[in-house]
PDB file of N, CA and C in Angstrom:
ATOM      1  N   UNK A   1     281.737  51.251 268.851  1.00  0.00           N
ATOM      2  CA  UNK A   1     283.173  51.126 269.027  1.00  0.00           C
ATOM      3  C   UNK A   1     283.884  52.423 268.639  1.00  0.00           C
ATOM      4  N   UNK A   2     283.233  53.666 268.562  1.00  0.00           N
ATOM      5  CA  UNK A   2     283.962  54.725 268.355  1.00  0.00           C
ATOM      6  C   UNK A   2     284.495  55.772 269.230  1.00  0.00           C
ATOM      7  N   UNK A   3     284.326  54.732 270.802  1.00  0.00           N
ATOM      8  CA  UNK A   3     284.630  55.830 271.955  1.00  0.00           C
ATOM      9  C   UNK A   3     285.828  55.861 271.808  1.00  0.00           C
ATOM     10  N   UNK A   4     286.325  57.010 272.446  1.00  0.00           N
ATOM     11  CA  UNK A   4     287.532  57.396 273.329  1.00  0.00           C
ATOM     12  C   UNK A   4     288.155  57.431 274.290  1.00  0.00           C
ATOM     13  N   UNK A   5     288.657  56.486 274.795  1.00  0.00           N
ATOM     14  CA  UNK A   5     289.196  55.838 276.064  1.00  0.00           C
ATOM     15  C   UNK A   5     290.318  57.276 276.776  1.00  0.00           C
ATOM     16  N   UNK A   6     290.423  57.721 277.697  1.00  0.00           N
ATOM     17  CA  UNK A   6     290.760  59.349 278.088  1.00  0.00           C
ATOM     18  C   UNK A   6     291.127  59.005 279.803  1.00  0.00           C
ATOM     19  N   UNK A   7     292.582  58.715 279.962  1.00  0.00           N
ATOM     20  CA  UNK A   7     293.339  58.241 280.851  1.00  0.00           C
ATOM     21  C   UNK A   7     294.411  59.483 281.285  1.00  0.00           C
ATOM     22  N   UNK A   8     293.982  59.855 283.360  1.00  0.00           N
ATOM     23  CA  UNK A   8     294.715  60.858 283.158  1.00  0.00           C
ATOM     24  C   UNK A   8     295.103  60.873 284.683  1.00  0.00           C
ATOM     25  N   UNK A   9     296.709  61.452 284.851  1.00  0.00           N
ATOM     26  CA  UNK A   9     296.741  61.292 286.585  1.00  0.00           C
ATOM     27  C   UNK A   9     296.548  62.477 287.023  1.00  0.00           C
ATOM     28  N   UNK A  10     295.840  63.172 287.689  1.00  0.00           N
ATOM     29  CA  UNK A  10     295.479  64.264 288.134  1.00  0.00           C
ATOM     30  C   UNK A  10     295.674  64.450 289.472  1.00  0.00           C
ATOM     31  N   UNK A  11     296.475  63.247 290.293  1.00  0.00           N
ATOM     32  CA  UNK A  11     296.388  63.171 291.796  1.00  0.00           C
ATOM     33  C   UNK A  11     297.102  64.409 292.045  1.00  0.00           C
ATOM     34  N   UNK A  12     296.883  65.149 293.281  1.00  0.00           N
ATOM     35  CA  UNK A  12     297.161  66.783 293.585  1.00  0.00           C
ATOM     36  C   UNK A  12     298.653  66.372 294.222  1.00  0.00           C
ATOM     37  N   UNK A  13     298.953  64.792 294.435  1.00  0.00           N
ATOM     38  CA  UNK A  13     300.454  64.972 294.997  1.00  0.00           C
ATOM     39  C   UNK A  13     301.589  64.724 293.625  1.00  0.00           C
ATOM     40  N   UNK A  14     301.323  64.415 292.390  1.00  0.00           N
ATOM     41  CA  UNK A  14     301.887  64.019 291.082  1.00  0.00           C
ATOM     42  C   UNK A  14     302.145  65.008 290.487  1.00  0.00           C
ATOM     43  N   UNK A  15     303.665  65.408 290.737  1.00  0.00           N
ATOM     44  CA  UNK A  15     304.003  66.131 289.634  1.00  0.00           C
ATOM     45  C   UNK A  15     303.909  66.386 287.910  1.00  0.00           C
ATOM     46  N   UNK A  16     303.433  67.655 287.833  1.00  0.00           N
ATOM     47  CA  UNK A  16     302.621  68.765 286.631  1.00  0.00           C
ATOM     48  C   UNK A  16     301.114  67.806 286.466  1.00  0.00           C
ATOM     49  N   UNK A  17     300.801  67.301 287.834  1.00  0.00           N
ATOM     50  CA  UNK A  17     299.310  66.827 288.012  1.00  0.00           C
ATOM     51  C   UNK A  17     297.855  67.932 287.038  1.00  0.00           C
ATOM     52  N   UNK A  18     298.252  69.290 287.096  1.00  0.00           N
ATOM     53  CA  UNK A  18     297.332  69.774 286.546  1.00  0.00           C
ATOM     54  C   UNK A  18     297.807  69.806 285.130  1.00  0.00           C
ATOM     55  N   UNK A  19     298.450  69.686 284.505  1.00  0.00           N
ATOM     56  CA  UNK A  19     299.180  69.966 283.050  1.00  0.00           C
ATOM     57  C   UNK A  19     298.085  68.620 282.734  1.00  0.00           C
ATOM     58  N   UNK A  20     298.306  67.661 283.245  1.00  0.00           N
ATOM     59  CA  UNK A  20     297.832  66.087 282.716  1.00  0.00           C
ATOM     60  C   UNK A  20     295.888  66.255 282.746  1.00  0.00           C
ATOM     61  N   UNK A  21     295.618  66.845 283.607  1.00  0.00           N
ATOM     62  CA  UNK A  21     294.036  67.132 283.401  1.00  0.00           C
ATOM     63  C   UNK A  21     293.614  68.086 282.343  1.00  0.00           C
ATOM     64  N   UNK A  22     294.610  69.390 282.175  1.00  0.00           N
ATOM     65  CA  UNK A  22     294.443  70.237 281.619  1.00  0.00           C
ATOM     66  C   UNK A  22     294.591  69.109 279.824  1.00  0.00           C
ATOM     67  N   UNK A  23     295.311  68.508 279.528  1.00  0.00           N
ATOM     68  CA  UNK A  23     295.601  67.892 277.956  1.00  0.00           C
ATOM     69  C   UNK A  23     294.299  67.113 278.407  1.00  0.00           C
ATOM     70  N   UNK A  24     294.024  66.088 279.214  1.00  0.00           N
ATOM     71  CA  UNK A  24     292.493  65.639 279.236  1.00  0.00           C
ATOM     72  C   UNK A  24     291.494  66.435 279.214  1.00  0.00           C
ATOM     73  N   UNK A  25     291.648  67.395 279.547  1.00  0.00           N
ATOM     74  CA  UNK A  25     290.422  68.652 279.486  1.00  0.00           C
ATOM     75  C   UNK A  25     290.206  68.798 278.024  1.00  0.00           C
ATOM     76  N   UNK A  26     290.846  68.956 277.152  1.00  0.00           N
ATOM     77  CA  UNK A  26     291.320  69.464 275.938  1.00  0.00           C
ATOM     78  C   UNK A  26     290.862  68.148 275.096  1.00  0.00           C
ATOM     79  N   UNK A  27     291.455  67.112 275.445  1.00  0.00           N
ATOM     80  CA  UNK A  27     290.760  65.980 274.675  1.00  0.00           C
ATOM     81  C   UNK A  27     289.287  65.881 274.981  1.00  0.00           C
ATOM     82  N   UNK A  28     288.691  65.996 275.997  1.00  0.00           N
ATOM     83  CA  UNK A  28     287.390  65.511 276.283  1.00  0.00           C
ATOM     84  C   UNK A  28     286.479  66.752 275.238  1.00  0.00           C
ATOM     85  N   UNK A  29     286.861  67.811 275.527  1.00  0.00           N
ATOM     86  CA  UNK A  29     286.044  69.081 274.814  1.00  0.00           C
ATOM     87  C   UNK A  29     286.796  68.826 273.235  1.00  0.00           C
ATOM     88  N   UNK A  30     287.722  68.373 272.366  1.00  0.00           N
ATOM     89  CA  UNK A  30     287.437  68.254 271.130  1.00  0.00           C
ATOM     90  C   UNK A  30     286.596  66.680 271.221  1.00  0.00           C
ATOM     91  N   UNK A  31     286.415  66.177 271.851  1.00  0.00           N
ATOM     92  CA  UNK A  31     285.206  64.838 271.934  1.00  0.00           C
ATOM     93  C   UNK A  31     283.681  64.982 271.495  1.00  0.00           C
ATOM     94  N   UNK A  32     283.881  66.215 272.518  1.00  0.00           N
ATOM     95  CA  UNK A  32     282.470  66.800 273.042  1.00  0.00           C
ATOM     96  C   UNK A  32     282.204  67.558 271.348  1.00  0.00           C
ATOM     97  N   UNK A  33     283.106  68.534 271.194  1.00  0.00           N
ATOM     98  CA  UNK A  33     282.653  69.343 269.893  1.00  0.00           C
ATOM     99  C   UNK A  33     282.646  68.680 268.374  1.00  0.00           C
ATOM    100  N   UNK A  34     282.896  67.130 268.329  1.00  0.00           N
ATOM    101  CA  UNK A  34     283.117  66.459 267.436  1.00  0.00           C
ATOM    102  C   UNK A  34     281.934  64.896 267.341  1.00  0.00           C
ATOM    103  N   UNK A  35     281.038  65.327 268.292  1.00  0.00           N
ATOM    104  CA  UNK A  35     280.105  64.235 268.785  1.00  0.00           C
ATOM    105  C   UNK A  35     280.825  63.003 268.783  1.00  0.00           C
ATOM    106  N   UNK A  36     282.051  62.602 269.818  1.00  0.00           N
ATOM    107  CA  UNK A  36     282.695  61.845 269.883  1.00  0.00           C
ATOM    108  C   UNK A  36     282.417  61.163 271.023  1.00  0.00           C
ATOM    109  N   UNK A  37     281.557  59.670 271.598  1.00  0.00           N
ATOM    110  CA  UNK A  37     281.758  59.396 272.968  1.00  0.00           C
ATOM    111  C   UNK A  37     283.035  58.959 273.500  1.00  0.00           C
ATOM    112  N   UNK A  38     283.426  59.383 274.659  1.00  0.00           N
ATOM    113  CA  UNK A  38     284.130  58.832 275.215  1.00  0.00           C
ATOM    114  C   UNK A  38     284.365  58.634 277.437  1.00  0.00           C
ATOM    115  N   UNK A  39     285.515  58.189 276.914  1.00  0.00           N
ATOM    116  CA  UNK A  39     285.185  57.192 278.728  1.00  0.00           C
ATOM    117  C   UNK A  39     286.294  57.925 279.407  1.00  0.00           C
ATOM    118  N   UNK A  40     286.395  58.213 280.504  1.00  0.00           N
ATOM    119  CA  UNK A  40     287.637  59.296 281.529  1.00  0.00           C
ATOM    120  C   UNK A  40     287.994  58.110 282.217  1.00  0.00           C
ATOM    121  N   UNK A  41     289.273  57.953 282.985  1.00  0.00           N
ATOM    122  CA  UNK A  41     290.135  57.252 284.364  1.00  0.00           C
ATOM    123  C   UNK A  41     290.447  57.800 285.066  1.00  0.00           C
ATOM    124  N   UNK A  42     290.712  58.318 285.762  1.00  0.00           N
ATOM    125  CA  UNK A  42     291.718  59.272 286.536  1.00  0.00           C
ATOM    126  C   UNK A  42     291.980  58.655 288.216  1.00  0.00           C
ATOM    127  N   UNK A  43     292.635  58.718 288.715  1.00  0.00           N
ATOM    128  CA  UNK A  43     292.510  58.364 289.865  1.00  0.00           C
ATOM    129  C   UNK A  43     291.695  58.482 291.113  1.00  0.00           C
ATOM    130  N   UNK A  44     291.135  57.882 291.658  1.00  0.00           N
ATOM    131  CA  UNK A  44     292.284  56.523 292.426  1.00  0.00           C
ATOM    132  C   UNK A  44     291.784  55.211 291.644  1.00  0.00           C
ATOM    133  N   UNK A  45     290.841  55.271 289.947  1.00  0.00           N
ATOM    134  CA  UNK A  45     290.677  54.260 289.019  1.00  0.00           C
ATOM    135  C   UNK A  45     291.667  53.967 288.594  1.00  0.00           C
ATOM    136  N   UNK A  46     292.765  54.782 288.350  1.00  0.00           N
ATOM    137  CA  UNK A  46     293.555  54.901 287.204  1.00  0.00           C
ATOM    138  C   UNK A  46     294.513  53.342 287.450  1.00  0.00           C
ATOM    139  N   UNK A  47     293.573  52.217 287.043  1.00  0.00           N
ATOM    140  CA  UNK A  47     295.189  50.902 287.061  1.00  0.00           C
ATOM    141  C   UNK A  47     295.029  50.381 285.942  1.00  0.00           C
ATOM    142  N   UNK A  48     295.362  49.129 285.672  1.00  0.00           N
ATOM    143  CA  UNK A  48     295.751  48.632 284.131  1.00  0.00           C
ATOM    144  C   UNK A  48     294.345  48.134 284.159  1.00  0.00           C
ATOM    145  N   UNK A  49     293.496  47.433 285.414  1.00  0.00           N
ATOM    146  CA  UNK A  49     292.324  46.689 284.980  1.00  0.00           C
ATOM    147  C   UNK A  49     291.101  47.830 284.331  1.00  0.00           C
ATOM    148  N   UNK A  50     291.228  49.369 284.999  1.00  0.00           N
ATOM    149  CA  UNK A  50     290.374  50.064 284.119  1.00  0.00           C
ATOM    150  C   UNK A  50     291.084  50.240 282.992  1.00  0.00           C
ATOM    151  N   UNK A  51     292.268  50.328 282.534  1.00  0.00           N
ATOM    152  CA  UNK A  51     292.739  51.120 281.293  1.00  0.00           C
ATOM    153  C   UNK A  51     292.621  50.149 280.321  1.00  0.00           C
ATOM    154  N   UNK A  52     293.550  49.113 280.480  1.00  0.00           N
ATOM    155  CA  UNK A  52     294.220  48.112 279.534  1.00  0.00           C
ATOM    156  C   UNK A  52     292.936  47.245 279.412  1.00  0.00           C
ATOM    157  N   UNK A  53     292.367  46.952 280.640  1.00  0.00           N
ATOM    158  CA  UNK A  53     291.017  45.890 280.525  1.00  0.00           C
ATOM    159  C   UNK A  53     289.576  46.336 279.774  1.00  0.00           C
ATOM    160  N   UNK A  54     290.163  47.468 279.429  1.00  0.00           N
ATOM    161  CA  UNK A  54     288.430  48.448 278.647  1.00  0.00           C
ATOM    162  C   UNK A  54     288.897  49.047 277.345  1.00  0.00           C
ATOM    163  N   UNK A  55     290.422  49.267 276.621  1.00  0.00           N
ATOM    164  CA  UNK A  55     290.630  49.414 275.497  1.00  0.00           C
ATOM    165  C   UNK A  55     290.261  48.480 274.459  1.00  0.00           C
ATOM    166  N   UNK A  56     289.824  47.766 274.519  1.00  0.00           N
ATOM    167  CA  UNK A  56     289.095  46.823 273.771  1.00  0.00           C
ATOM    168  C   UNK A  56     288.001  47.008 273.070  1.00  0.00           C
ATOM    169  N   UNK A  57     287.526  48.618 274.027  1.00  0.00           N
ATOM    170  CA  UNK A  57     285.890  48.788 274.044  1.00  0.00           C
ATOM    171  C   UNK A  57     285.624  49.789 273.251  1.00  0.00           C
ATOM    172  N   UNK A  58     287.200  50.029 273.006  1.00  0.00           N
ATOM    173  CA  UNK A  58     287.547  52.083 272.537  1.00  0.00           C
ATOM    174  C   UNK A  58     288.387  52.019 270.811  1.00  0.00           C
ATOM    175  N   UNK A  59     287.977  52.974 270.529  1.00  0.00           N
ATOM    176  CA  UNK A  59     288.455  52.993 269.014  1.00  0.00           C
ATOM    177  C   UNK A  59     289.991  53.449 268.996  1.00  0.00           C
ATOM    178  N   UNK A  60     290.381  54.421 270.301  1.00  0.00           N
ATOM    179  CA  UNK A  60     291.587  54.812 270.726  1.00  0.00           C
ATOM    180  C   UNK A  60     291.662  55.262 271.755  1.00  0.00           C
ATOM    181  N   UNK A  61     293.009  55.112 272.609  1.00  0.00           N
ATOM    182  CA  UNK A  61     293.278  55.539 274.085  1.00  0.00           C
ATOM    183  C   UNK A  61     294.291  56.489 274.024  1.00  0.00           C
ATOM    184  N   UNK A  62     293.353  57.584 274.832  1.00  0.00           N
ATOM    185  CA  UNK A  62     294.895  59.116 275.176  1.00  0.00           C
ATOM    186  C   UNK A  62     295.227  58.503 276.624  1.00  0.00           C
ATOM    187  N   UNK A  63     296.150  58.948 277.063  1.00  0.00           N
ATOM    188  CA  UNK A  63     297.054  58.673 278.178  1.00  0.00           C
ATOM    189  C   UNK A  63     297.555  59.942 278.518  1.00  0.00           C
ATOM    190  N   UNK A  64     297.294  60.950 279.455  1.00  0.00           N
ATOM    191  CA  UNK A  64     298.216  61.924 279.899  1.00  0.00           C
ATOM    192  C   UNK A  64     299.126  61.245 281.643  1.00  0.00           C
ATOM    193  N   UNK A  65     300.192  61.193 281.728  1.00  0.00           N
ATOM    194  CA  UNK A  65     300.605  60.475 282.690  1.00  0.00           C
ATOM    195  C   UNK A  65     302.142  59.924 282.534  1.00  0.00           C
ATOM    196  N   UNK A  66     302.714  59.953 283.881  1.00  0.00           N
ATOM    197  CA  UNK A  66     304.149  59.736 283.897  1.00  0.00           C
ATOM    198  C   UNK A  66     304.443  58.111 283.318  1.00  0.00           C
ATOM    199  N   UNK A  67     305.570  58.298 282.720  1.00  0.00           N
ATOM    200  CA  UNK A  67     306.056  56.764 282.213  1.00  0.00           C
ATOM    201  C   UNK A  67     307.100  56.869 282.052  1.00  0.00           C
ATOM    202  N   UNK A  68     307.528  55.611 281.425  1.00  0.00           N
ATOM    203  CA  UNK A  68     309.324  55.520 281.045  1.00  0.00           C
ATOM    204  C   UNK A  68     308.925  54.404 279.772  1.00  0.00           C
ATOM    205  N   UNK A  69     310.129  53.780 279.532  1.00  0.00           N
ATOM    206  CA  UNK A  69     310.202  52.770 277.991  1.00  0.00           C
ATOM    207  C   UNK A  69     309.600  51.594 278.792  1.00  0.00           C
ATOM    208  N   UNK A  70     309.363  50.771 279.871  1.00  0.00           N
ATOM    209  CA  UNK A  70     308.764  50.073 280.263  1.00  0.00           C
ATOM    210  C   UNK A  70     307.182  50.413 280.490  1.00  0.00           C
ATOM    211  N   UNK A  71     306.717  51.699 280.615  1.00  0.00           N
ATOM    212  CA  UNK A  71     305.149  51.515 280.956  1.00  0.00           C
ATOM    213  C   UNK A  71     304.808  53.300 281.518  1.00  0.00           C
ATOM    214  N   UNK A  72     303.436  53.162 281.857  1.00  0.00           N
ATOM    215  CA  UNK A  72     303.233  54.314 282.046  1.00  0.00           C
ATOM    216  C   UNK A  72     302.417  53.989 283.321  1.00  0.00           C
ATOM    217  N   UNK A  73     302.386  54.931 284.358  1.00  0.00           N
ATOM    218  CA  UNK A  73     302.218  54.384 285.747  1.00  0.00           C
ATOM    219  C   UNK A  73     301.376  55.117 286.374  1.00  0.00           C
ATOM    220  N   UNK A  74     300.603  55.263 287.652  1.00  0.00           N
ATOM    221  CA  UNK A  74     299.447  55.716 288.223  1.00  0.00           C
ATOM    222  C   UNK A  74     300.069  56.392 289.438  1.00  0.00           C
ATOM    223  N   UNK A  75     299.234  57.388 290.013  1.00  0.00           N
ATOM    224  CA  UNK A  75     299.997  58.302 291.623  1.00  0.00           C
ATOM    225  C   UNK A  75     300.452  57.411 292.312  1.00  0.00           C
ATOM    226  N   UNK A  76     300.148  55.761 291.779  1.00  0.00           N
ATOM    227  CA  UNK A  76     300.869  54.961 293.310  1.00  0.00           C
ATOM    228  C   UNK A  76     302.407  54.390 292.712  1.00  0.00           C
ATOM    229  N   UNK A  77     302.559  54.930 291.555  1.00  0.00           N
ATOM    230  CA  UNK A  77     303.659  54.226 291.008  1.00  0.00           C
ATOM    231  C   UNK A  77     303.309  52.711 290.602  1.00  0.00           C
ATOM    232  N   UNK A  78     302.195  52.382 290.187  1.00  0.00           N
ATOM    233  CA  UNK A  78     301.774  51.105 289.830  1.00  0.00           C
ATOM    234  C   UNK A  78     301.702  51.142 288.321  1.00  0.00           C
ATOM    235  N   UNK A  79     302.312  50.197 287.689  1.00  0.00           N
ATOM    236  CA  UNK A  79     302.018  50.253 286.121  1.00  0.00           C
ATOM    237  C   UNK A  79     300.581  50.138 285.663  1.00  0.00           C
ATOM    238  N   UNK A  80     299.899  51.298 284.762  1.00  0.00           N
ATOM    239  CA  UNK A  80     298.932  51.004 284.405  1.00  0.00           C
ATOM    240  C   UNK A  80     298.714  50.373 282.513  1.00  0.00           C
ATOM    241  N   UNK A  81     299.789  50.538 282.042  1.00  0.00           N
ATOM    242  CA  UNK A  81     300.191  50.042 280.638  1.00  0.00           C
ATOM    243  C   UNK A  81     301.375  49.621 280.741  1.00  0.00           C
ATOM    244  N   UNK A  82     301.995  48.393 280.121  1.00  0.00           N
ATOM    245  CA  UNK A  82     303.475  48.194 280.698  1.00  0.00           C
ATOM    246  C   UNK A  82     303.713  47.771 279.003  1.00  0.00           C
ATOM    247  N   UNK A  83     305.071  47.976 278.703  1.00  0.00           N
ATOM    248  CA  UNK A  83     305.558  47.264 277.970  1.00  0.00           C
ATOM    249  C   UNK A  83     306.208  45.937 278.230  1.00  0.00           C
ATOM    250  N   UNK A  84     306.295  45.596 279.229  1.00  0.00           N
ATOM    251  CA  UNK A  84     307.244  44.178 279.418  1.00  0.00           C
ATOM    252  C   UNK A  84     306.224  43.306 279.156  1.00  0.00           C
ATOM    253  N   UNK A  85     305.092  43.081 279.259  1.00  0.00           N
ATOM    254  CA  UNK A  85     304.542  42.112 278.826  1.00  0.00           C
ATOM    255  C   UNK A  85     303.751  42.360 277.667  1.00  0.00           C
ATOM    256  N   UNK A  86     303.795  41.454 276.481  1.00  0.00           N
ATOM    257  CA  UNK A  86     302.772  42.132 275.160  1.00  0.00           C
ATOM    258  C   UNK A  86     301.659  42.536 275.578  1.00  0.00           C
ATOM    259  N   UNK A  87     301.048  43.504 274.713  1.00  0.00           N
ATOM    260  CA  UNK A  87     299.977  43.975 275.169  1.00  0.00           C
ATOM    261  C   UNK A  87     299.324  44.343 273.203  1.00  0.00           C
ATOM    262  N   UNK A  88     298.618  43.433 273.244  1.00  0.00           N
ATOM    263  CA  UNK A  88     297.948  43.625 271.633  1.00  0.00           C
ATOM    264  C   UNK A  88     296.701  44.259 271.193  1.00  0.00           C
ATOM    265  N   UNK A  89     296.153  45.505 271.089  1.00  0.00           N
ATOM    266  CA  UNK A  89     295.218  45.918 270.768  1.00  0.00           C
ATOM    267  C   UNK A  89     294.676  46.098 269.236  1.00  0.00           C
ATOM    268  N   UNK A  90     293.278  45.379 269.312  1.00  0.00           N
ATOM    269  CA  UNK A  90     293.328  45.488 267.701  1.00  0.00           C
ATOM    270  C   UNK A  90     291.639  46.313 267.676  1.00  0.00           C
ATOM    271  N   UNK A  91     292.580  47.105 266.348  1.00  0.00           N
ATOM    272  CA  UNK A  91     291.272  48.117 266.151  1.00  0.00           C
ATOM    273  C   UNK A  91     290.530  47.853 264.637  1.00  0.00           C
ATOM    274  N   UNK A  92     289.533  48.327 264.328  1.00  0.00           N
ATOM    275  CA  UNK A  92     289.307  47.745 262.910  1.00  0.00           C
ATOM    276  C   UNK A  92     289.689  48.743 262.376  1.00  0.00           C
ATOM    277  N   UNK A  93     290.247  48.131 260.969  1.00  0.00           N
ATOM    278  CA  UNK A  93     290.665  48.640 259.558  1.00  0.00           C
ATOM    279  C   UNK A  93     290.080  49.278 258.748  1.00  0.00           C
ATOM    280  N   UNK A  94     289.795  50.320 258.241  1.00  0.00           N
ATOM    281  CA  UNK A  94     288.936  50.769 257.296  1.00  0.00           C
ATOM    282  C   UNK A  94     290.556  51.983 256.131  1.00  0.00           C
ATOM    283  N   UNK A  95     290.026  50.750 254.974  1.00  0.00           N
ATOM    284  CA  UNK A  95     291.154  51.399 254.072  1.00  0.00           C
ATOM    285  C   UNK A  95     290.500  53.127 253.367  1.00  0.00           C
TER     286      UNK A  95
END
């Protein structure tokens, strides 16, 4: 349970599309240099059933990608994390 869930829109028509690979680039290589596993999305994966349906699996999720206070969304404009509906992730505790 110590992967890293690594969510990113990179579609070539999504504006600052490379900025969002480039911060995933950056997360995956401190992953890599920290013997950290972790899992990539990017499109045309990028919807809530890969993201939201596999954080469960991950110790924490990066997100590079357009959003607003309701959610954060995929090149099709589809919510892939939303706030309007709860969304409860529980990670374990270590004090």
């Amino acid at each position: 349970m110590s992967k890293v869930l690594i969510a990113y829109n990179n579609d070539a028509e999504t504006v600052l599309h490379d900025f969002m690979e480039s911060c995933a680039d950056e997360a995956k290589q401190i992953c890599a240099d920290n013997g950290i596993e972790y899992s990539s999305v990017c499109p045309p994966d990028m919807n809530e059933q890969n993201v939201v349906g596999v954080m469960s699996e991950h110790l924490l999720c990066f997100i590079a990608g357009h959003g607003d206070n309701d959610g954060i969304y995929n090149e099709d404009d589809a919510e892939v994390v939303s706030t309007v509906f709860p969304c409860i992730v529980l990670t374990p505790f270590e004090p």
